[in-house]
Protein backbone atom coordinates (compact mmCIF):
# COMPACT_ATOMS: atom_id res chain seq x y z
CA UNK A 1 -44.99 33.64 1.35
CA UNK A 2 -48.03 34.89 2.97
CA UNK A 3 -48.41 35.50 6.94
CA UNK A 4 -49.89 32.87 8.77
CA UNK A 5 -50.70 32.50 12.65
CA UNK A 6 -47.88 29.97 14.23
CA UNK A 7 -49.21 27.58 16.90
CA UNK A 8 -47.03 26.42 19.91
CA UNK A 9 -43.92 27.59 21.39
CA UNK A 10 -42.40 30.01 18.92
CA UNK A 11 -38.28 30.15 18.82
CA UNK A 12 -36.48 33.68 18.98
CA UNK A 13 -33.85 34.08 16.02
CA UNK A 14 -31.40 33.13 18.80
CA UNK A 15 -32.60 30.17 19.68
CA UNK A 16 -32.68 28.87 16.02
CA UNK A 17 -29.17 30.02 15.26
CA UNK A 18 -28.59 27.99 18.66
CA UNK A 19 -30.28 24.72 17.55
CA UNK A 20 -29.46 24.81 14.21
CA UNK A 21 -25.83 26.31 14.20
CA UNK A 22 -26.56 28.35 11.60
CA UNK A 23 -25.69 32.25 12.74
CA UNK A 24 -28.52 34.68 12.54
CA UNK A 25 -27.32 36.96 9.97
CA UNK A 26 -27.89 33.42 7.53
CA UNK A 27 -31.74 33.29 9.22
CA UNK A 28 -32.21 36.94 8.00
CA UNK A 29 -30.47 35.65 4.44
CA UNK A 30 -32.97 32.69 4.45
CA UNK A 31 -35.88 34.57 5.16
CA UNK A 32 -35.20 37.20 2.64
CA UNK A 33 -34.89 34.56 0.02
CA UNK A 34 -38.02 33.25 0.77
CA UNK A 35 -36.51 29.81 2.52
CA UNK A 36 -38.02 29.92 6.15
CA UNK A 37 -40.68 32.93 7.57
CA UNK A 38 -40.92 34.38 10.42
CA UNK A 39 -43.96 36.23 12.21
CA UNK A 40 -42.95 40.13 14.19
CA UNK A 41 -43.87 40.94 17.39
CA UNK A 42 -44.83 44.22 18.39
CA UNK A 43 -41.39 45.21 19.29
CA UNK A 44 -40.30 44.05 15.77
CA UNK A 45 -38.94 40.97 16.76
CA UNK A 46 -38.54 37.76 14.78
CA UNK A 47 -40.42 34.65 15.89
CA UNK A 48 -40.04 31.33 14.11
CA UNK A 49 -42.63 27.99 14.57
CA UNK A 50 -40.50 25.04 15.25
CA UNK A 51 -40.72 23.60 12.20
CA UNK A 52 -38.41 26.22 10.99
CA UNK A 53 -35.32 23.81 12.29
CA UNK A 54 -36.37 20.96 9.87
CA UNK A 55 -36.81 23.64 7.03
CA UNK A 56 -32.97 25.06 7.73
CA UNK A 57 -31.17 21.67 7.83
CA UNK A 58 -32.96 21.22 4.94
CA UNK A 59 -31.13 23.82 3.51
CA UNK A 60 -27.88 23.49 4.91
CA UNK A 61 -28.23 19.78 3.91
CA UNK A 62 -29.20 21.32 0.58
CA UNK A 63 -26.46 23.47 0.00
CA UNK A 64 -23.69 21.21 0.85
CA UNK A 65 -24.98 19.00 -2.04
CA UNK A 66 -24.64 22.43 -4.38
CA UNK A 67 -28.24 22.42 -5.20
CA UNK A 68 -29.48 25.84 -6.17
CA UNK A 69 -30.98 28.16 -3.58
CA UNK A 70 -33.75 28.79 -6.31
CA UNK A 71 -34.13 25.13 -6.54
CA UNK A 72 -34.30 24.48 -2.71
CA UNK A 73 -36.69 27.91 -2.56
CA UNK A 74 -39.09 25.57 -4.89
CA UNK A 75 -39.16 22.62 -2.65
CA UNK A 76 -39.90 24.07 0.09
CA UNK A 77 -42.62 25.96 -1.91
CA UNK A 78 -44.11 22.62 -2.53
CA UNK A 79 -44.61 22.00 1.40
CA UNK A 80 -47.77 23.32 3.46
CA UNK A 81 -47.62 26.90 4.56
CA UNK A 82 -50.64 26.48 7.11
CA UNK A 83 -49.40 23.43 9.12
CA UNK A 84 -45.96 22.16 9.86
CA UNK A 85 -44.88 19.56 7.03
CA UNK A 86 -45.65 15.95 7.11
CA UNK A 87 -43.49 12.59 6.89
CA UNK A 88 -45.90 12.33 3.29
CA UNK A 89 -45.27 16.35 2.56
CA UNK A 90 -41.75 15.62 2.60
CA UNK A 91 -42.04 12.31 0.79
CA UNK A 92 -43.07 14.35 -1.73
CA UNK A 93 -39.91 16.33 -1.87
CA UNK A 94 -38.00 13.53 -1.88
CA UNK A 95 -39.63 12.05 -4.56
CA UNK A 96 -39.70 15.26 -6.90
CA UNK A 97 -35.26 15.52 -6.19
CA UNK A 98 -34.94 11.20 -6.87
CA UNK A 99 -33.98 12.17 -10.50
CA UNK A 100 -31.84 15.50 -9.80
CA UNK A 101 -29.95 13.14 -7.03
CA UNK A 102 -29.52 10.34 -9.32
CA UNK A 103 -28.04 12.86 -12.32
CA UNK A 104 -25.83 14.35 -9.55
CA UNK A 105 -24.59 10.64 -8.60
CA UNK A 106 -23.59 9.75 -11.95
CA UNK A 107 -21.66 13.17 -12.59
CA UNK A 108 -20.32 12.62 -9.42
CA UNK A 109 -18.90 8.71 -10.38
CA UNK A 110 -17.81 10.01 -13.87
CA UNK A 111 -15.82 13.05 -12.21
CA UNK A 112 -13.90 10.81 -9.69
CA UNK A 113 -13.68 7.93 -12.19
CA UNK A 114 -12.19 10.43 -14.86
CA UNK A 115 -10.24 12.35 -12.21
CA UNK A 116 -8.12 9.07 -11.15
CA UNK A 117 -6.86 8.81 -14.15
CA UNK A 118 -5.96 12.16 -14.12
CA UNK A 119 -4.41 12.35 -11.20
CA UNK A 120 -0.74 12.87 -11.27
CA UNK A 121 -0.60 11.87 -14.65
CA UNK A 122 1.48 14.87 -15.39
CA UNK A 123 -0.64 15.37 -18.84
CA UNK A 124 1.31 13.12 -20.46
CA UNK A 125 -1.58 11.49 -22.25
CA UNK A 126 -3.64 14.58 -23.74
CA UNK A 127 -4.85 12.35 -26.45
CA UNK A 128 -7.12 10.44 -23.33
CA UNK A 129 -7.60 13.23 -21.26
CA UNK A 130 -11.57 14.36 -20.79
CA UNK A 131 -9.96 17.81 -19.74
CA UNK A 132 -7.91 18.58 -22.85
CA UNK A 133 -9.69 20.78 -25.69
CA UNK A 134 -7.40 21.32 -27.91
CA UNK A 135 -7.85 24.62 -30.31
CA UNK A 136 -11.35 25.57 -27.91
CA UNK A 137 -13.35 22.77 -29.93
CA UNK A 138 -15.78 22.71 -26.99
CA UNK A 139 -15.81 26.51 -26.60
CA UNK A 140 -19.08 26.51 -29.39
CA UNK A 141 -21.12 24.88 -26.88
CA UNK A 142 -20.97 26.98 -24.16
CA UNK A 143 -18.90 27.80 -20.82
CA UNK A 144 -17.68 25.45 -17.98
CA UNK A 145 -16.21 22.33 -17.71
CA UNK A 146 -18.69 20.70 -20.60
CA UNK A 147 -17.31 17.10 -20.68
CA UNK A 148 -17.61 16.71 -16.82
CA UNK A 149 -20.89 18.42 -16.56
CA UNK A 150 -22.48 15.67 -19.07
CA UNK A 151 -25.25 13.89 -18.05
């Protein structure tokens, strides 16, 4: 992310960690992943614009939904670097996750669907079960859980 002038009160890393209760060693993670910037003074400390608060709930929001730092790193790519983001900039955010969100949902609904069936059911009907694989059948296409992960 390039270097760009803040305007307005800036926030030490402190004071963010304070506001957003998220500890400073997590700023320093967020920054080095290219999530949130900061400007240095000329004693080498970190000053953050305001807007940086929106930008880590954003990710904290983001992460508790298990959506990919690399895919959070891209959204927030898509928002101004020169100005703090607009109700439209992140409209447009919003608009470029509806799919991802809705995909998620329905995984989401099939897991707990499948999962109260499941649930102490003692295994006692393998021939039903959407976690049985018997002899590795769905080994060949790949790891993880592949039935629950379908879209």
């Amino acid at each position: 992310m390039s270097q760009t002038s803040f305007s307005g009160p800036e926030l030490t890393v402190g004071e963010v960690a304070a506001r957003s209760g998220v500890q400073a060693s997590a700023l320093r993670y967020y920054e080095r992943e290219g999530l949130i910037r900061s400007r240095r003074t000329s004693g080498n400390q970190r000053r953050y614009s305001r807007d940086v608060l929106r930008r880590v709930a954003f990710v904290r929001v983001s992460q508790r939904l298990g959506i990919p730092l690399a895919t959070v790193r891209y959204a927030l790519g898509l928002l101004p670097e020169d100005r703090t983001p607009t109700r439209e900039d992140w409209a447009c955010i919003s608009r470029y996750w509806q799919e991802d969100l809705d995909s998620r949902i329905r995984q989401l609904e099939r897991l707990r669907d499948q999962l109260d069936a499941c649930i102490g059911c003692g295994c006692m009907s393998l021939s039903t079960c959407a976690l049985a694989n018997p002899d590795d059948r769905l080994g060949a296409q790949g790891p993880g859980p592949r039935r629950l992960m379908a879209p």
